[in-house]
C-alpha atoms as a PDB file:
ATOM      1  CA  UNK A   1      77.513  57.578  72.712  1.00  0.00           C
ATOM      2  CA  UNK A   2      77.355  60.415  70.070  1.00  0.00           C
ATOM      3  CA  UNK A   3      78.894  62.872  72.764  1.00  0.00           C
ATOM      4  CA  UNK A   4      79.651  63.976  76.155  1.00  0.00           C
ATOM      5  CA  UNK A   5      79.498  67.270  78.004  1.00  0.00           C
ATOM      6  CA  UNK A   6      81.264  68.319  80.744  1.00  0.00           C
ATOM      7  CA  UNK A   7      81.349  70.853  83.013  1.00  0.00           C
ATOM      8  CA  UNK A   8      84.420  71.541  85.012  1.00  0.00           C
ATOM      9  CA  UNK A   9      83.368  74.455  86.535  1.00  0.00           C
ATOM     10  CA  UNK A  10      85.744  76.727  85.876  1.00  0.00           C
ATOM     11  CA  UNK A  11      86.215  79.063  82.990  1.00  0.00           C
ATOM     12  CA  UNK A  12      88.921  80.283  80.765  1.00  0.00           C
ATOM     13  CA  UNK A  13      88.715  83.968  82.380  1.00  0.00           C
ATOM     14  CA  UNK A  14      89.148  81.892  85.841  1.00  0.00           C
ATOM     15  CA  UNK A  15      92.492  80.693  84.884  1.00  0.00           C
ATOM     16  CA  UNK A  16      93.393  83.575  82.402  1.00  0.00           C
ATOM     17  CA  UNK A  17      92.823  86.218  85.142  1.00  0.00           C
ATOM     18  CA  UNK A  18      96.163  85.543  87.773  1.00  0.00           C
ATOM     19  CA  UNK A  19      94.657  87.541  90.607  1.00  0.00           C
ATOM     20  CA  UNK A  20      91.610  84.412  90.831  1.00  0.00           C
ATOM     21  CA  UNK A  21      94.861  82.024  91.982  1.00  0.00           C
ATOM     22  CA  UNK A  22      93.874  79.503  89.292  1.00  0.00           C
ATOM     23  CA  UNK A  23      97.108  80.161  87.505  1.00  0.00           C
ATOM     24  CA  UNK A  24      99.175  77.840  86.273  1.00  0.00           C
ATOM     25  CA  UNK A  25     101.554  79.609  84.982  1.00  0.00           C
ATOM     26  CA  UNK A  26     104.187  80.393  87.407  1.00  0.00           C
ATOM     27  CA  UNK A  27     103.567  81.453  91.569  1.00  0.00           C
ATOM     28  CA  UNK A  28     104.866  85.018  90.763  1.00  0.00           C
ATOM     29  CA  UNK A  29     101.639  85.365  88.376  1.00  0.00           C
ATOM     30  CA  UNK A  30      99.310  85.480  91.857  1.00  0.00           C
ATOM     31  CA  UNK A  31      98.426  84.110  94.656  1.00  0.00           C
ATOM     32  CA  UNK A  32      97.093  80.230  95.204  1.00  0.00           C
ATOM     33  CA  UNK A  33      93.569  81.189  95.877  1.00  0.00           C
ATOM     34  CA  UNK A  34      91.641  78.445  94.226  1.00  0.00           C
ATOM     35  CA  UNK A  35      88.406  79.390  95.422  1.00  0.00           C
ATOM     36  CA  UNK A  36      85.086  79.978  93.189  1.00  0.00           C
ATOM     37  CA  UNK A  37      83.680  82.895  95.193  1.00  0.00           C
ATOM     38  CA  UNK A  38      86.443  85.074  96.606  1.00  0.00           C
ATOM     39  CA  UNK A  39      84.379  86.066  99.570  1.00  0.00           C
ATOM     40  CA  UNK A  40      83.983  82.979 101.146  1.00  0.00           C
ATOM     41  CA  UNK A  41      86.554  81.211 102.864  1.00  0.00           C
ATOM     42  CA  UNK A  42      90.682  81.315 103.367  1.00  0.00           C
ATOM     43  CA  UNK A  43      92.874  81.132 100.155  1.00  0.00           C
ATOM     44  CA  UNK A  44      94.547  78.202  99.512  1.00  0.00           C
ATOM     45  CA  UNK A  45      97.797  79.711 100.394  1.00  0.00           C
ATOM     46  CA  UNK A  46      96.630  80.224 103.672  1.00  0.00           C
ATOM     47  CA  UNK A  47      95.579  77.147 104.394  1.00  0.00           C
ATOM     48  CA  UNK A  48      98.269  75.718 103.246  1.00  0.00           C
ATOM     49  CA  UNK A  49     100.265  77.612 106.300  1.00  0.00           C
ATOM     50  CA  UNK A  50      97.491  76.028 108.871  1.00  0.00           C
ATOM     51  CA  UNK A  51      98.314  72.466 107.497  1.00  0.00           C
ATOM     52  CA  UNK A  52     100.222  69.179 108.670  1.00  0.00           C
ATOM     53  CA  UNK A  53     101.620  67.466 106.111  1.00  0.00           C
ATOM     54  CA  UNK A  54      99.956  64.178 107.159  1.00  0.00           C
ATOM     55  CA  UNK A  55      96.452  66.076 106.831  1.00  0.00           C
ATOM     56  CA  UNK A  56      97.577  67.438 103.537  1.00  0.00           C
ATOM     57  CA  UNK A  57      98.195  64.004 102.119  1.00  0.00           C
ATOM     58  CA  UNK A  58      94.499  63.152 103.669  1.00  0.00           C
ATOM     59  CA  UNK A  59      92.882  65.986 101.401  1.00  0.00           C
ATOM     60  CA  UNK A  60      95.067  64.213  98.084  1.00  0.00           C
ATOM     61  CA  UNK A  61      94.777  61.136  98.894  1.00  0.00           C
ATOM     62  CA  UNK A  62      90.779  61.207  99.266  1.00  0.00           C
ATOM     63  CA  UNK A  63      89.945  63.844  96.661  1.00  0.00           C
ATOM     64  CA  UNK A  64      93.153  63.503  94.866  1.00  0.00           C
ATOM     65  CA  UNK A  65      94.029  60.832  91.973  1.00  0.00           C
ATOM     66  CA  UNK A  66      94.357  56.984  92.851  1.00  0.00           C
ATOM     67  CA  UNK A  67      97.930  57.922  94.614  1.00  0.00           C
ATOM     68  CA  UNK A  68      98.683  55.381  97.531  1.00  0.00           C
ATOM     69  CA  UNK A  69      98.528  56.930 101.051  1.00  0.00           C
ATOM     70  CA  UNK A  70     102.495  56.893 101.059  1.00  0.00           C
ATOM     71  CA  UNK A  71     102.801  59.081  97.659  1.00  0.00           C
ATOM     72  CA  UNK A  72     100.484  61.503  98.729  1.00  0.00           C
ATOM     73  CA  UNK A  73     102.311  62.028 101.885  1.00  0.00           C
ATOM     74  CA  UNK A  74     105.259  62.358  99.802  1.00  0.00           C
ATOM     75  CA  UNK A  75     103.720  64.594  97.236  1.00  0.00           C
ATOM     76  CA  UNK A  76     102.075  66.844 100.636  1.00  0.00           C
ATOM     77  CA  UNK A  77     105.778  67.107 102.196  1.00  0.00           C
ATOM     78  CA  UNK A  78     107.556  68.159  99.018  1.00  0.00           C
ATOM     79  CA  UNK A  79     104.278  70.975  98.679  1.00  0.00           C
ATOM     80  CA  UNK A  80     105.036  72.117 102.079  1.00  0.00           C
ATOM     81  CA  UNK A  81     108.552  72.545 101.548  1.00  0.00           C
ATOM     82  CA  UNK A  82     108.194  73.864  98.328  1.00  0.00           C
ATOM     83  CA  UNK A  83     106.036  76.875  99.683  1.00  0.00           C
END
């Protein structure tokens, strides 16, 4: 292989520009938006607020990293509590 390219999908201006949510700076810097087009959809603060913790650890667990089931619930309680 002589080279790979990868797109992540997100640029630097995404997660320079704190209002997007893409921050990772600190939560003061803006909100937890995470979404590509602003327009479409709930932030992911706010969905945060509509979530269980067991369906939290669902969405990590199956999208997330190779976590077992029981550290992604962890990881989804300690997010909830956290917020």
């Amino acid at each position: 292989i002589a080279g790979v390219l990868l797109d992540t999908g997100v640029s630097t201006p995404q997660l320079e520009d704190t209002s997007r949510g893409f921050s990772y700076k600190s939560k003061k810097d803006g909100p937890l938006d995470l979404r590509m087009d602003q327009s479409v959809g709930m932030p992911a603060s706010a969905w945060l607020q509509t979530v269980s913790a067991a369906e939290l650890a669902w969405v990590i667990y199956t999208c997330g990293h190779s976590l077992d089931e029981m550290l992604a619930l962890r990881v989804a309680t300690g997010i909830l509590q956290w917020q």
